[in-house]
PDB file of N, CA and C in Angstrom:
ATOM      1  N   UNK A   1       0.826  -1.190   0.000  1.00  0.00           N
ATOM      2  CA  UNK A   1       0.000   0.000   0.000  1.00  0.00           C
ATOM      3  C   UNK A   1       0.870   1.253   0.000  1.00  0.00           C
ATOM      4  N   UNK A   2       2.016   0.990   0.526  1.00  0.00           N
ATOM      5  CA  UNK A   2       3.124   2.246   0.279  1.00  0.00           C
ATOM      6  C   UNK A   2       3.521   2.653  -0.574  1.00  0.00           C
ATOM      7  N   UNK A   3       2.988   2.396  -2.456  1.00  0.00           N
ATOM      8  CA  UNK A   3       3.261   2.598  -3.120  1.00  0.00           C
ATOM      9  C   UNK A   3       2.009   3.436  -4.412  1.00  0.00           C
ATOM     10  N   UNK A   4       1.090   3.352  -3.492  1.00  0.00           N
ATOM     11  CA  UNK A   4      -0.333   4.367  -3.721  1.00  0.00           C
ATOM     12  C   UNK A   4      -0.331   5.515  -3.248  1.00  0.00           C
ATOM     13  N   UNK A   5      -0.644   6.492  -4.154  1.00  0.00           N
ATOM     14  CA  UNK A   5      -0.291   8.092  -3.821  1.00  0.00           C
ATOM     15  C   UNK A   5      -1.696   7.921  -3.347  1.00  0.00           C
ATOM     16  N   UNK A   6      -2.168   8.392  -2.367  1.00  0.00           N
ATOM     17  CA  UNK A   6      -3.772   8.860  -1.784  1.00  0.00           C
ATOM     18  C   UNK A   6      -3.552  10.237  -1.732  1.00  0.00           C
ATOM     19  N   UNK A   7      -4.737  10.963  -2.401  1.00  0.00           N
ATOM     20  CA  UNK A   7      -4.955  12.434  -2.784  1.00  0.00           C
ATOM     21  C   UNK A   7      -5.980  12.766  -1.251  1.00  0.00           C
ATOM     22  N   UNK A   8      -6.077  13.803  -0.878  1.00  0.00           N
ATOM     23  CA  UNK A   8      -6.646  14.275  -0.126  1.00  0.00           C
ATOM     24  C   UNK A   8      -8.318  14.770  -1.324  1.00  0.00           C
ATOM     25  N   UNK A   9      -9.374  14.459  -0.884  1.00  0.00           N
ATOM     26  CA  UNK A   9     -11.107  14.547  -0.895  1.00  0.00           C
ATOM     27  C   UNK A   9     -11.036  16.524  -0.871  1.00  0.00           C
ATOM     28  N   UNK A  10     -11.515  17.166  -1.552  1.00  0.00           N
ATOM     29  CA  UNK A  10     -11.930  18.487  -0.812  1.00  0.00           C
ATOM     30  C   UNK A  10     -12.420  18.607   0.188  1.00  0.00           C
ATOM     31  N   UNK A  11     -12.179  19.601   1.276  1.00  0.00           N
ATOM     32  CA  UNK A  11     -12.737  20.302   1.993  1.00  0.00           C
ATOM     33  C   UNK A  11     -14.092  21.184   2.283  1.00  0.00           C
ATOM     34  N   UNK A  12     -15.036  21.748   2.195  1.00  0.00           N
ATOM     35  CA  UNK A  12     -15.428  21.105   3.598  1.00  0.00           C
ATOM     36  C   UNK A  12     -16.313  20.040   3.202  1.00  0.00           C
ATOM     37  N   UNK A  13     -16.482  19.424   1.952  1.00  0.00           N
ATOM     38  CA  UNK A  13     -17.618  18.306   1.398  1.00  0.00           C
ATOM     39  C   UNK A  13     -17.217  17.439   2.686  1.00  0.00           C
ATOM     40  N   UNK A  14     -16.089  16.979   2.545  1.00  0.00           N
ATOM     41  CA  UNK A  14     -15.183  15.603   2.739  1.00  0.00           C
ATOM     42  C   UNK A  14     -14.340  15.934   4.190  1.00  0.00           C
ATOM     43  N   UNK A  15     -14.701  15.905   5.126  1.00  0.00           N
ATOM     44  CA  UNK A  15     -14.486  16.460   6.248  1.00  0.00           C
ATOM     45  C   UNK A  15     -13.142  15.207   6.837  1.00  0.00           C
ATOM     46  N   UNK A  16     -12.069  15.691   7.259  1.00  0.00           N
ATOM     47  CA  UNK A  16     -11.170  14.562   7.115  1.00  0.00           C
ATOM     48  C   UNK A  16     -10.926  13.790   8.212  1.00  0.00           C
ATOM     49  N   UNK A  17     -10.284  12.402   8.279  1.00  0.00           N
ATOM     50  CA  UNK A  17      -9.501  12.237   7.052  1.00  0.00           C
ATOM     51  C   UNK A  17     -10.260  11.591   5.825  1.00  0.00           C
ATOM     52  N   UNK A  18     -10.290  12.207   4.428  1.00  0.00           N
ATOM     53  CA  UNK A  18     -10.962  11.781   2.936  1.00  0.00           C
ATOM     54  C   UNK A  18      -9.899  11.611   2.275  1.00  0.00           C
ATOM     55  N   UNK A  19      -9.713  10.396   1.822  1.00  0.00           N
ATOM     56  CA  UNK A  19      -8.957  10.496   1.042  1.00  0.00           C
ATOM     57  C   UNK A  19      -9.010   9.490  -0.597  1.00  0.00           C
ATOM     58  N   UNK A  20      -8.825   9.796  -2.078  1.00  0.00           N
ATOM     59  CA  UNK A  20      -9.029   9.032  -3.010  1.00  0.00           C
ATOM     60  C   UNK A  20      -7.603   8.798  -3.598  1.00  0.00           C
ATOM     61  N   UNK A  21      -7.939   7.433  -4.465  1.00  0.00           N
ATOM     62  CA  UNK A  21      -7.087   7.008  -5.543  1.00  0.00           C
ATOM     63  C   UNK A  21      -7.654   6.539  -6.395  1.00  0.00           C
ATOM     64  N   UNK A  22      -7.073   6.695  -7.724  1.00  0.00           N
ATOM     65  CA  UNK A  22      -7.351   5.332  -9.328  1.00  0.00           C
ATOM     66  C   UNK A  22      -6.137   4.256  -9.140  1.00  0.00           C
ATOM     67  N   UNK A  23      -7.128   3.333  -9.296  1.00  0.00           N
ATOM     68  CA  UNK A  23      -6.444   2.103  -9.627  1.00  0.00           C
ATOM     69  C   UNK A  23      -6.626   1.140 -10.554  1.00  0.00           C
ATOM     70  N   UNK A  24      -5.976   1.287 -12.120  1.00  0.00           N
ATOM     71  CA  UNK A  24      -7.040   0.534 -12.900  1.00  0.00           C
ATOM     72  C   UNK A  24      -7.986   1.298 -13.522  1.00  0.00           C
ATOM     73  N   UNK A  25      -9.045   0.478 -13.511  1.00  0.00           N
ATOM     74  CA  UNK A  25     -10.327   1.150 -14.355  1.00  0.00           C
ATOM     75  C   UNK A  25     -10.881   1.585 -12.864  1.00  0.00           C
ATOM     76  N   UNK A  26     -11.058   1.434 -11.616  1.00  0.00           N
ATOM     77  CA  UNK A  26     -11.566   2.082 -10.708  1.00  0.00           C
ATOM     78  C   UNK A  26     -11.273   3.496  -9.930  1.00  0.00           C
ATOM     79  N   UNK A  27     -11.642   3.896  -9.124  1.00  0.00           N
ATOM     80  CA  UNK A  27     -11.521   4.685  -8.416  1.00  0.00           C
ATOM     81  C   UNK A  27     -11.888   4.563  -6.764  1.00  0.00           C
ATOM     82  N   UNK A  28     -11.141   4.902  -5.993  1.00  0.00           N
ATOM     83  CA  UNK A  28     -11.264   4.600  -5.382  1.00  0.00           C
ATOM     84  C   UNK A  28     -11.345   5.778  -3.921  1.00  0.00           C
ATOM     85  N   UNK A  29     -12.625   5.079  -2.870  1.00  0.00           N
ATOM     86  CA  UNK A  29     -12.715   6.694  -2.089  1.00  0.00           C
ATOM     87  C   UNK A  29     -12.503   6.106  -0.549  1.00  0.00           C
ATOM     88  N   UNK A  30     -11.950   6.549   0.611  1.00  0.00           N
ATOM     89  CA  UNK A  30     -11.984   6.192   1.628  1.00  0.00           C
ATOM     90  C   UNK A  30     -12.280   7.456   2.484  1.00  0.00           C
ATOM     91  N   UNK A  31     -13.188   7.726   3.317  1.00  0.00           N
ATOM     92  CA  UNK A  31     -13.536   8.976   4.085  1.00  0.00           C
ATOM     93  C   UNK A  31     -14.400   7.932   5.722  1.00  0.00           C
ATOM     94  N   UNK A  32     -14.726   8.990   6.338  1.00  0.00           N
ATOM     95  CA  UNK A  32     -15.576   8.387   7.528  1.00  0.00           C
ATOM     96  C   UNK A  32     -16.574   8.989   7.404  1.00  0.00           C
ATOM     97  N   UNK A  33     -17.807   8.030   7.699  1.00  0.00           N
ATOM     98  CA  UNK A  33     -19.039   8.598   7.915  1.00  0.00           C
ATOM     99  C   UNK A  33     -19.824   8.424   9.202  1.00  0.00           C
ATOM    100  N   UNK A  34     -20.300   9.246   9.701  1.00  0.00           N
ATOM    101  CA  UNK A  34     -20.377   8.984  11.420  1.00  0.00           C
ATOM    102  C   UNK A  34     -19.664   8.738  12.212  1.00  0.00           C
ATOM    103  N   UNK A  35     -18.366   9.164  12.131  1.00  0.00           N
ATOM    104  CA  UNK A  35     -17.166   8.599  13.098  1.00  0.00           C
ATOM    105  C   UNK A  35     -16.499   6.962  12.466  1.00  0.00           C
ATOM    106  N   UNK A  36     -17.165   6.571  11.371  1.00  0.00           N
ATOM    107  CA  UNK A  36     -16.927   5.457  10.759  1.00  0.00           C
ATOM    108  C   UNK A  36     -16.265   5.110   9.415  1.00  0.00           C
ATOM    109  N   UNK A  37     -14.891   4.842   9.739  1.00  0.00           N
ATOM    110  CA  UNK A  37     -14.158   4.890   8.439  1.00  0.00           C
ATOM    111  C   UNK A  37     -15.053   4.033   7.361  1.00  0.00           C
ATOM    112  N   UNK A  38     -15.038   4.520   6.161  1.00  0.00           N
ATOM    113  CA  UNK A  38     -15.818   4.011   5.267  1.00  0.00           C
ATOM    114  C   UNK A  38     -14.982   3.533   3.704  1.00  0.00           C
ATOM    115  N   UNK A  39     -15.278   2.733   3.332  1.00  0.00           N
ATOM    116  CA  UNK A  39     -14.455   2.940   1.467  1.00  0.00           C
ATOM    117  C   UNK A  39     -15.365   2.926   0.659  1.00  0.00           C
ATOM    118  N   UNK A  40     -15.328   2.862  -0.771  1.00  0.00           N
ATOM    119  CA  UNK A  40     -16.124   2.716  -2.033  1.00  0.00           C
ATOM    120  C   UNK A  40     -14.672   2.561  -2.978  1.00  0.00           C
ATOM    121  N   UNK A  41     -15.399   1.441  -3.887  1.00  0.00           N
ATOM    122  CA  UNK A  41     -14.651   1.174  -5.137  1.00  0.00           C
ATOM    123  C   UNK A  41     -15.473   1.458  -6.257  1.00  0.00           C
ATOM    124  N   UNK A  42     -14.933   2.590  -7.402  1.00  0.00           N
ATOM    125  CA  UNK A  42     -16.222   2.942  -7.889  1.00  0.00           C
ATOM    126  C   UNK A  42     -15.252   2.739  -9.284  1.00  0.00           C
ATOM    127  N   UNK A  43     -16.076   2.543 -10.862  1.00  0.00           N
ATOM    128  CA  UNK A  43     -15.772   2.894 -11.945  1.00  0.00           C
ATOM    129  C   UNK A  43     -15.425   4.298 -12.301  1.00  0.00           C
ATOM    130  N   UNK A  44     -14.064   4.504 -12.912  1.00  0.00           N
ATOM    131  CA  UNK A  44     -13.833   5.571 -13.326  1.00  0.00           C
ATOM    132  C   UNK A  44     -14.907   6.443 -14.185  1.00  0.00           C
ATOM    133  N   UNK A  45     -15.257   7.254 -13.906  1.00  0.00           N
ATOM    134  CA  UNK A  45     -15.985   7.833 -15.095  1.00  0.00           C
ATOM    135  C   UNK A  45     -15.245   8.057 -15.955  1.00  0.00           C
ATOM    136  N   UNK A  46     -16.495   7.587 -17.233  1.00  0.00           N
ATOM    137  CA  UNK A  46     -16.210   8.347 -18.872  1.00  0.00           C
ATOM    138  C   UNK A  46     -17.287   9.417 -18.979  1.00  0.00           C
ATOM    139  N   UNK A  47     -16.448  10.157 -19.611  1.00  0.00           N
ATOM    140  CA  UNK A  47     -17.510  11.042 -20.544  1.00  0.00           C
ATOM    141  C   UNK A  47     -18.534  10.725 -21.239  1.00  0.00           C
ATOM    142  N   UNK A  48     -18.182   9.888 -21.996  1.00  0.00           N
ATOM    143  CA  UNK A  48     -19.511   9.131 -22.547  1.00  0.00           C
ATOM    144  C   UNK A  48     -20.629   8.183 -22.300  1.00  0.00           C
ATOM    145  N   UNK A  49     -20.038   7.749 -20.893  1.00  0.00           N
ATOM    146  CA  UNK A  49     -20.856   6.935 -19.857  1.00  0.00           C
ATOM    147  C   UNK A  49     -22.022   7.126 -20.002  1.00  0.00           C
ATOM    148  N   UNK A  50     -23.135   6.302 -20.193  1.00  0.00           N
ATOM    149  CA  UNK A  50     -24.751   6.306 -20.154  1.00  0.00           C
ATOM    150  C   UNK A  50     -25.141   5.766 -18.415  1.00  0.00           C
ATOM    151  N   UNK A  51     -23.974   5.316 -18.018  1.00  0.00           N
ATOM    152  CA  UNK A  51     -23.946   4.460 -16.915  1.00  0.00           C
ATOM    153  C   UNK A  51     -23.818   5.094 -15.515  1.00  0.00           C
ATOM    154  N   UNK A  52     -24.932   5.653 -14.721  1.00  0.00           N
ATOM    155  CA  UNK A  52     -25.036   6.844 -13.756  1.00  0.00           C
ATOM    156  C   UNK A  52     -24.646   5.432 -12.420  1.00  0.00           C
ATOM    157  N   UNK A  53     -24.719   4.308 -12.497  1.00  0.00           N
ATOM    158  CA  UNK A  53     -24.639   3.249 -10.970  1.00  0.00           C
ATOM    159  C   UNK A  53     -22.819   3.373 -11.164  1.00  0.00           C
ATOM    160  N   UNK A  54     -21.818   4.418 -10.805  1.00  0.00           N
ATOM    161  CA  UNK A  54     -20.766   3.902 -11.043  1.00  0.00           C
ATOM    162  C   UNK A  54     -20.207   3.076  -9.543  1.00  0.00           C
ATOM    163  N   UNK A  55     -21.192   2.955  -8.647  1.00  0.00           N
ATOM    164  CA  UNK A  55     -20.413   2.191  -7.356  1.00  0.00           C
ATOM    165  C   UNK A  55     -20.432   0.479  -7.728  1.00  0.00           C
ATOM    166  N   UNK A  56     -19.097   0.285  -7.160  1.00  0.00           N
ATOM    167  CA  UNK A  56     -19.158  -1.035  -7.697  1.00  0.00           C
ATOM    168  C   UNK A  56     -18.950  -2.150  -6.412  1.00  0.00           C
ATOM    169  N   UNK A  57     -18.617  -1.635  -5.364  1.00  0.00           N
ATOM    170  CA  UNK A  57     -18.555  -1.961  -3.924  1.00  0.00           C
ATOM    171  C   UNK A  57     -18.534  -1.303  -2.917  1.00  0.00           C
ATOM    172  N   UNK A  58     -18.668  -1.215  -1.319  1.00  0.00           N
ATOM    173  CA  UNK A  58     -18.244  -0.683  -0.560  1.00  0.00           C
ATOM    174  C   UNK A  58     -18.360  -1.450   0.701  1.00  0.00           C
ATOM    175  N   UNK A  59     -18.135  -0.465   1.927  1.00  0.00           N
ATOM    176  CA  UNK A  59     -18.236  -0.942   3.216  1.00  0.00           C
ATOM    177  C   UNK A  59     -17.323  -0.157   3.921  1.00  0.00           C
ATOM    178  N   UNK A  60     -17.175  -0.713   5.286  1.00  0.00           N
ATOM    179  CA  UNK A  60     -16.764  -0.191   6.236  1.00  0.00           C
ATOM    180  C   UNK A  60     -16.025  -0.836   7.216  1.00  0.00           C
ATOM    181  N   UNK A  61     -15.108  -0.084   7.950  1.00  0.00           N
ATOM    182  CA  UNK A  61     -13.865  -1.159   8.676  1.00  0.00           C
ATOM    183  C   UNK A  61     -13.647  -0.632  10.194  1.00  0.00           C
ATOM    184  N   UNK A  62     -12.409  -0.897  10.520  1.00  0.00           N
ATOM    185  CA  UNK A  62     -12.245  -0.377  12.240  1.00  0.00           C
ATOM    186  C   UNK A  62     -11.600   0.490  11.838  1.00  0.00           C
ATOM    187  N   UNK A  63     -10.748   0.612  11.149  1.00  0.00           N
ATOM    188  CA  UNK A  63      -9.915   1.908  11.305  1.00  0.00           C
ATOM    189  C   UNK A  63      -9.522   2.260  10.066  1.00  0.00           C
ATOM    190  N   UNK A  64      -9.003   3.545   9.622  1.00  0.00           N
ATOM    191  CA  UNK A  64      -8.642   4.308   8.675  1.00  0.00           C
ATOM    192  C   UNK A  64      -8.077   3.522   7.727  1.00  0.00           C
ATOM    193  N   UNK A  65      -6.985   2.843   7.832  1.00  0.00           N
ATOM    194  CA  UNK A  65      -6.016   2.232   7.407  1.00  0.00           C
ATOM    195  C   UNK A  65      -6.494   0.888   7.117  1.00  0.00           C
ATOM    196  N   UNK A  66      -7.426   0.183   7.760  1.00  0.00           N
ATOM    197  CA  UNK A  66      -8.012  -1.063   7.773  1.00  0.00           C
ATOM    198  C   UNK A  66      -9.125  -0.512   5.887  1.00  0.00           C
ATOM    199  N   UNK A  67      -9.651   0.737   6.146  1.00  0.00           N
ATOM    200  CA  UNK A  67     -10.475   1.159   5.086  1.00  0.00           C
ATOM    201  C   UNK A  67      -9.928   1.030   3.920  1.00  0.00           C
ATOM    202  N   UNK A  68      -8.421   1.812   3.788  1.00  0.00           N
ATOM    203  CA  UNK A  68      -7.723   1.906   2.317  1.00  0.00           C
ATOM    204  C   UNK A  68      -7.305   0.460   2.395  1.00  0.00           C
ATOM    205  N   UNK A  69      -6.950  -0.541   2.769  1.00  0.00           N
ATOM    206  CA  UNK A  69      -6.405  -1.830   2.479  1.00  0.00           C
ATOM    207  C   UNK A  69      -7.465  -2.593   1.850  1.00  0.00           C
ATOM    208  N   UNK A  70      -9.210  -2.203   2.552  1.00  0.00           N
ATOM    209  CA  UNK A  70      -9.778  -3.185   1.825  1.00  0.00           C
ATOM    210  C   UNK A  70     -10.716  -2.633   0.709  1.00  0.00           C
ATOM    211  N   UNK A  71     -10.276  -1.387   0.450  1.00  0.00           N
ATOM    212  CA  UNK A  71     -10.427  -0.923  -0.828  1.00  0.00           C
ATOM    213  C   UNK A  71      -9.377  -1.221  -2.192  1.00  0.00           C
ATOM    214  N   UNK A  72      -8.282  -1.345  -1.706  1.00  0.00           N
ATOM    215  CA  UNK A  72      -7.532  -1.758  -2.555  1.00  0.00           C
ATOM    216  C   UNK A  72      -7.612  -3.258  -2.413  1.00  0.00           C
ATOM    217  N   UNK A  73      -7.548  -4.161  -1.690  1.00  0.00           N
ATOM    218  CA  UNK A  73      -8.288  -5.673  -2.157  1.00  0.00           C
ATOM    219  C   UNK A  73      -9.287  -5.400  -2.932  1.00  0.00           C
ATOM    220  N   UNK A  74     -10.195  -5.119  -2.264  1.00  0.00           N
ATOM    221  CA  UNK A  74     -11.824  -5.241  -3.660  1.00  0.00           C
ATOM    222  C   UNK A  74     -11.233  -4.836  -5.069  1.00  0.00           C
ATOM    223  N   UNK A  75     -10.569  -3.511  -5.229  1.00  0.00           N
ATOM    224  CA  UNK A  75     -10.276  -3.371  -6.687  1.00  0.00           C
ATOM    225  C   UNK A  75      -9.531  -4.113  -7.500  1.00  0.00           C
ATOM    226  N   UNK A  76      -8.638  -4.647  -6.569  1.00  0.00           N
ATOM    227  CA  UNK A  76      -7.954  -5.696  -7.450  1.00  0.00           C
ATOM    228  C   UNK A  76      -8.953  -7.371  -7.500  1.00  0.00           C
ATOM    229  N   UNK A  77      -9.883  -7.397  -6.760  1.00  0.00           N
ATOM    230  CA  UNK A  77     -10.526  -9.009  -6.441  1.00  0.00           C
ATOM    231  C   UNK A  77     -11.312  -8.346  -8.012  1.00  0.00           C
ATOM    232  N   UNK A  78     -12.154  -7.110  -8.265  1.00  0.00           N
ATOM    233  CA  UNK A  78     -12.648  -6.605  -9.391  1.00  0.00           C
ATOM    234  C   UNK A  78     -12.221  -6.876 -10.577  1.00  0.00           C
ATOM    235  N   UNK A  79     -10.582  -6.450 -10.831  1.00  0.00           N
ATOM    236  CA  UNK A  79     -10.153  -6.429 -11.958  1.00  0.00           C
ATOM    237  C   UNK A  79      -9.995  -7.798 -12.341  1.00  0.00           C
ATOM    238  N   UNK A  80      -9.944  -9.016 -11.507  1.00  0.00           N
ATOM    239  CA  UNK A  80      -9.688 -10.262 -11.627  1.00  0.00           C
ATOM    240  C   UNK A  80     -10.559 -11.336 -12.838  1.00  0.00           C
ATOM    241  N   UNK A  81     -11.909  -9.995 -11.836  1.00  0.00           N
ATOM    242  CA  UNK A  81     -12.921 -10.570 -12.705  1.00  0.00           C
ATOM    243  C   UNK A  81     -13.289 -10.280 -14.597  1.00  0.00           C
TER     244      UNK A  81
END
Protein backbone atom coordinates (compact mmCIF):
# COMPACT_ATOMS: atom_id res chain seq x y z
CA UNK A 1 0.00 0.00 0.00
CA UNK A 2 3.12 2.25 0.28
CA UNK A 3 3.26 2.60 -3.12
CA UNK A 4 -0.33 4.37 -3.72
CA UNK A 5 -0.29 8.09 -3.82
CA UNK A 6 -3.77 8.86 -1.78
CA UNK A 7 -4.95 12.43 -2.78
CA UNK A 8 -6.65 14.28 -0.13
CA UNK A 9 -11.11 14.55 -0.90
CA UNK A 10 -11.93 18.49 -0.81
CA UNK A 11 -12.74 20.30 1.99
CA UNK A 12 -15.43 21.11 3.60
CA UNK A 13 -17.62 18.31 1.40
CA UNK A 14 -15.18 15.60 2.74
CA UNK A 15 -14.49 16.46 6.25
CA UNK A 16 -11.17 14.56 7.11
CA UNK A 17 -9.50 12.24 7.05
CA UNK A 18 -10.96 11.78 2.94
CA UNK A 19 -8.96 10.50 1.04
CA UNK A 20 -9.03 9.03 -3.01
CA UNK A 21 -7.09 7.01 -5.54
CA UNK A 22 -7.35 5.33 -9.33
CA UNK A 23 -6.44 2.10 -9.63
CA UNK A 24 -7.04 0.53 -12.90
CA UNK A 25 -10.33 1.15 -14.35
CA UNK A 26 -11.57 2.08 -10.71
CA UNK A 27 -11.52 4.68 -8.42
CA UNK A 28 -11.26 4.60 -5.38
CA UNK A 29 -12.72 6.69 -2.09
CA UNK A 30 -11.98 6.19 1.63
CA UNK A 31 -13.54 8.98 4.08
CA UNK A 32 -15.58 8.39 7.53
CA UNK A 33 -19.04 8.60 7.92
CA UNK A 34 -20.38 8.98 11.42
CA UNK A 35 -17.17 8.60 13.10
CA UNK A 36 -16.93 5.46 10.76
CA UNK A 37 -14.16 4.89 8.44
CA UNK A 38 -15.82 4.01 5.27
CA UNK A 39 -14.46 2.94 1.47
CA UNK A 40 -16.12 2.72 -2.03
CA UNK A 41 -14.65 1.17 -5.14
CA UNK A 42 -16.22 2.94 -7.89
CA UNK A 43 -15.77 2.89 -11.95
CA UNK A 44 -13.83 5.57 -13.33
CA UNK A 45 -15.99 7.83 -15.10
CA UNK A 46 -16.21 8.35 -18.87
CA UNK A 47 -17.51 11.04 -20.54
CA UNK A 48 -19.51 9.13 -22.55
CA UNK A 49 -20.86 6.94 -19.86
CA UNK A 50 -24.75 6.31 -20.15
CA UNK A 51 -23.95 4.46 -16.91
CA UNK A 52 -25.04 6.84 -13.76
CA UNK A 53 -24.64 3.25 -10.97
CA UNK A 54 -20.77 3.90 -11.04
CA UNK A 55 -20.41 2.19 -7.36
CA UNK A 56 -19.16 -1.03 -7.70
CA UNK A 57 -18.56 -1.96 -3.92
CA UNK A 58 -18.24 -0.68 -0.56
CA UNK A 59 -18.24 -0.94 3.22
CA UNK A 60 -16.76 -0.19 6.24
CA UNK A 61 -13.87 -1.16 8.68
CA UNK A 62 -12.24 -0.38 12.24
CA UNK A 63 -9.91 1.91 11.30
CA UNK A 64 -8.64 4.31 8.68
CA UNK A 65 -6.02 2.23 7.41
CA UNK A 66 -8.01 -1.06 7.77
CA UNK A 67 -10.47 1.16 5.09
CA UNK A 68 -7.72 1.91 2.32
CA UNK A 69 -6.41 -1.83 2.48
CA UNK A 70 -9.78 -3.18 1.83
CA UNK A 71 -10.43 -0.92 -0.83
CA UNK A 72 -7.53 -1.76 -2.56
CA UNK A 73 -8.29 -5.67 -2.16
CA UNK A 74 -11.82 -5.24 -3.66
CA UNK A 75 -10.28 -3.37 -6.69
CA UNK A 76 -7.95 -5.70 -7.45
CA UNK A 77 -10.53 -9.01 -6.44
CA UNK A 78 -12.65 -6.61 -9.39
CA UNK A 79 -10.15 -6.43 -11.96
CA UNK A 80 -9.69 -10.26 -11.63
CA UNK A 81 -12.92 -10.57 -12.71
Amino acid sequence: MSDIEWQPLPSPMWPDPAVWTDVGDFTLLVFTQDGVPTWEVRRRAKLSSENRNDLVVNGTADTFDAAKAAALFEASEQSRE
